[in-house]
N, C-alpha and C. Protein backbone atom coordinates (compact mmCIF):
# COMPACT_ATOMS: atom_id res chain seq x y z
N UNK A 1 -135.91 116.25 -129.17
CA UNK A 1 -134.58 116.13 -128.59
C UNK A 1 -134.44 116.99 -127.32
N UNK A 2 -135.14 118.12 -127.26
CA UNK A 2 -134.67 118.83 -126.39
C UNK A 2 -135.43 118.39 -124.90
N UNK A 3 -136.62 117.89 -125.43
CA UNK A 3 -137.33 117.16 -124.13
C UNK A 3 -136.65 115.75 -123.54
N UNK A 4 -135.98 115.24 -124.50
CA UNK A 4 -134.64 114.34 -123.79
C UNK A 4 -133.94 115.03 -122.92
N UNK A 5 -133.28 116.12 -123.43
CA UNK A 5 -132.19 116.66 -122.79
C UNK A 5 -132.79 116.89 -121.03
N UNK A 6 -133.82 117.71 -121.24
CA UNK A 6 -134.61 118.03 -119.99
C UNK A 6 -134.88 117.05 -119.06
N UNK A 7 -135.09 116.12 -119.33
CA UNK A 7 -135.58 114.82 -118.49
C UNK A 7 -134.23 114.22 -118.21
N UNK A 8 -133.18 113.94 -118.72
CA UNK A 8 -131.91 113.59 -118.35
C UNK A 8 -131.41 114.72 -117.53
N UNK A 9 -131.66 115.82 -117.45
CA UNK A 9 -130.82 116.93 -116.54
C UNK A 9 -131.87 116.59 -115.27
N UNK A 10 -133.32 116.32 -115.37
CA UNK A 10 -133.69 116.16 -114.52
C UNK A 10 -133.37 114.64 -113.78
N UNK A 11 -132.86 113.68 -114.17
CA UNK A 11 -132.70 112.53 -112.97
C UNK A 11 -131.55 112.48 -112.86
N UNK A 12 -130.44 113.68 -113.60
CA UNK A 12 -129.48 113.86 -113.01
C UNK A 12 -129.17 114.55 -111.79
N UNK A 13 -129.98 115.95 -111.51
CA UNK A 13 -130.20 116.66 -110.72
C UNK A 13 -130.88 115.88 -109.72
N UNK A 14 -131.97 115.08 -109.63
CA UNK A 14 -132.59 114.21 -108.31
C UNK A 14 -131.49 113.01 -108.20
N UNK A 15 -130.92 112.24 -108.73
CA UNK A 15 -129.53 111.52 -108.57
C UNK A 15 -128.98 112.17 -107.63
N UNK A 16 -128.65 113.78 -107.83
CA UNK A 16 -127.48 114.22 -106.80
C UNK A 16 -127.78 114.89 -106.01
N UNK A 17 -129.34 114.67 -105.50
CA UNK A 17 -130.20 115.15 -104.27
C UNK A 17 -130.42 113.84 -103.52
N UNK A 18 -129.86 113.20 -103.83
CA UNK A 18 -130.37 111.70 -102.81
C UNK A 18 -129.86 111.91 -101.79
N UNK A 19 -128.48 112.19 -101.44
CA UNK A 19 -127.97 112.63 -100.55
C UNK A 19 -128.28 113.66 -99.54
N UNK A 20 -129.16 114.57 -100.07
CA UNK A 20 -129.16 116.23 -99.86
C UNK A 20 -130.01 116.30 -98.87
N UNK A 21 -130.07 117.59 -97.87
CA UNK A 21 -130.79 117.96 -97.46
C UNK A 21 -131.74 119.08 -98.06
N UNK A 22 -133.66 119.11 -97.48
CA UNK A 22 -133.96 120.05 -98.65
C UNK A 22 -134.39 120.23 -97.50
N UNK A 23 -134.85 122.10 -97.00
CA UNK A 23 -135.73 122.30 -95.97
C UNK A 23 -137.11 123.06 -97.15
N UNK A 24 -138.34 122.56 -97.03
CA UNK A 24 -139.57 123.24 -97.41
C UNK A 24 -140.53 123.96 -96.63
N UNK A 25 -140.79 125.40 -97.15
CA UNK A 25 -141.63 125.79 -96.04
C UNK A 25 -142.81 126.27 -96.65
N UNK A 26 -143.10 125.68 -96.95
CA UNK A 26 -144.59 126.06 -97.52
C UNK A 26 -145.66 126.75 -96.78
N UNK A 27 -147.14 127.13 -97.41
CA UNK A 27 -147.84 128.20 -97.08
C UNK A 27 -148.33 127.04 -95.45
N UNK A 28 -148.67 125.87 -96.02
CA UNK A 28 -149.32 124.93 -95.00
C UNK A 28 -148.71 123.35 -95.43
N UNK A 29 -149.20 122.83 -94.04
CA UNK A 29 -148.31 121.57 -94.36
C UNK A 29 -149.57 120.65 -93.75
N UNK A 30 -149.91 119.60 -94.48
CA UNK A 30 -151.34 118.42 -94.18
C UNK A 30 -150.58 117.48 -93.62
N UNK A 31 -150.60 116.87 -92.50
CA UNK A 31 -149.85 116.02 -91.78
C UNK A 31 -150.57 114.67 -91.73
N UNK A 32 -151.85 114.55 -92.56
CA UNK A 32 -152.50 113.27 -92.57
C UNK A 32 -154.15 113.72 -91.44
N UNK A 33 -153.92 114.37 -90.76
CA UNK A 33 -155.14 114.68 -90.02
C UNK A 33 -155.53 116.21 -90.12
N UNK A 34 -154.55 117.48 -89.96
CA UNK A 34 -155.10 118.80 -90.18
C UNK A 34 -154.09 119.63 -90.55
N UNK A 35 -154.77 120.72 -91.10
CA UNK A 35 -153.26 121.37 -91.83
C UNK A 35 -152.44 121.99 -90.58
N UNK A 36 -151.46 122.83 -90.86
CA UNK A 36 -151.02 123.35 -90.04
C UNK A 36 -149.98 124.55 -90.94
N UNK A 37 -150.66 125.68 -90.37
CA UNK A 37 -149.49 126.89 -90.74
C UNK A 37 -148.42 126.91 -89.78
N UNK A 38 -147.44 127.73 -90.82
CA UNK A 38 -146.14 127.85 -90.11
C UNK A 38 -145.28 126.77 -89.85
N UNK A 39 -145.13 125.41 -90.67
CA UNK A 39 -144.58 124.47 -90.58
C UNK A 39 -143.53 124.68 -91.37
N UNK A 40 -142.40 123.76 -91.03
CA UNK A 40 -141.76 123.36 -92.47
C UNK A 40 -141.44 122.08 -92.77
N UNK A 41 -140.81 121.55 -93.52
CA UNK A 41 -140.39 120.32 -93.71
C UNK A 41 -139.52 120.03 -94.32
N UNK A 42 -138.13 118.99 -93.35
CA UNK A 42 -137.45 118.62 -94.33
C UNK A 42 -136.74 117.38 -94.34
N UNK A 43 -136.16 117.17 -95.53
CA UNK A 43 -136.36 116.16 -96.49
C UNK A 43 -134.83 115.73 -96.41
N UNK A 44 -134.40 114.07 -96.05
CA UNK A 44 -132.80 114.10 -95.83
C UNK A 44 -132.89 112.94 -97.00
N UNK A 45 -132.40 113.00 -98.30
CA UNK A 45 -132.19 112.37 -99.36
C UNK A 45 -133.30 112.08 -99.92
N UNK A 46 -133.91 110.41 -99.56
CA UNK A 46 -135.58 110.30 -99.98
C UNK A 46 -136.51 110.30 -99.03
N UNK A 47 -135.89 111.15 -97.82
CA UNK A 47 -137.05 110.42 -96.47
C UNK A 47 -137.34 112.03 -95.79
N UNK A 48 -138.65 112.00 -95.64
CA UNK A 48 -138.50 113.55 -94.45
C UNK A 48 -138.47 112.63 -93.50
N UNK A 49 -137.38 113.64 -92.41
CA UNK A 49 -136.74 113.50 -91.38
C UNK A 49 -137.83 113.95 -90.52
N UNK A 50 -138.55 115.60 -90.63
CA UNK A 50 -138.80 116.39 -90.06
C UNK A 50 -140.29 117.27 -90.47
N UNK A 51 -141.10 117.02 -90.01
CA UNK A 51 -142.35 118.09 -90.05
C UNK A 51 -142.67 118.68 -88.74
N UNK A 52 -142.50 120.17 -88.65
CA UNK A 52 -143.12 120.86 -87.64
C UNK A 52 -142.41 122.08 -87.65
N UNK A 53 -143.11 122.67 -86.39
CA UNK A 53 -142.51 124.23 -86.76
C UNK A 53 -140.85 124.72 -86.53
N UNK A 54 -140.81 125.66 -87.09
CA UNK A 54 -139.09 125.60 -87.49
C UNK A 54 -138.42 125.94 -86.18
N UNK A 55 -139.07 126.79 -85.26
CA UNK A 55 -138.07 126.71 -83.91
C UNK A 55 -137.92 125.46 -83.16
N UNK A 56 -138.70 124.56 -83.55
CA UNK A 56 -138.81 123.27 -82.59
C UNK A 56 -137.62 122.28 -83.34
N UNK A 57 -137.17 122.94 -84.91
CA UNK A 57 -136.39 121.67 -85.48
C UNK A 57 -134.67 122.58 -85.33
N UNK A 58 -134.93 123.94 -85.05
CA UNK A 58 -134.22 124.82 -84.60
C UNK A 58 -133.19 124.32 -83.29
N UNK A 59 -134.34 123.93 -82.48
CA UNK A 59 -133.58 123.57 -81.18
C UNK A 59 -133.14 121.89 -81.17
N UNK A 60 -133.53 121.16 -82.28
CA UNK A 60 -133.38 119.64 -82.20
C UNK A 60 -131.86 120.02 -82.53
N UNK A 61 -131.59 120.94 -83.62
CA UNK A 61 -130.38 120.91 -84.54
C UNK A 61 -129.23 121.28 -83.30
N UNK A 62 -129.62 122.10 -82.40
CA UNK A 62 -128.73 122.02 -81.66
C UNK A 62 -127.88 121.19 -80.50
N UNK A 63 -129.10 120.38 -80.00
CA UNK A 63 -128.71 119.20 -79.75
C UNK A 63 -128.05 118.20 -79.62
């Protein structure tokens, strides 16, 4: 039962991230050809919007 419960809190909680913005900044980010430190990435409901380094998405935001 309780592993029900867990799995229902969990597609409740991604349900009410569809909307959301998530920023990730992980140690490295694989872009399909090479890693790259100092990236971040983020994520606007189910789609990243955004991979690269954070002053560059810094200055988009202002924009």
């Amino acid at each position: 039962m309780i592993h029900l419960v867990r799995s229902f809190c969990l597609v409740v909680c991604i349900g009410q991230m569809a909307s959301a913005q998530l920023l990730l900044k992980p140690d490295q980010v694989f872009d399909g050809t090479e890693m790259h430190s100092n990236w971040v990435v983020l994520v606007e409901g189910k789609t990243i919007s955004y991979a690269g380094p954070l002053a560059a998405l810094q200055d988009l935001k202002r924009t």
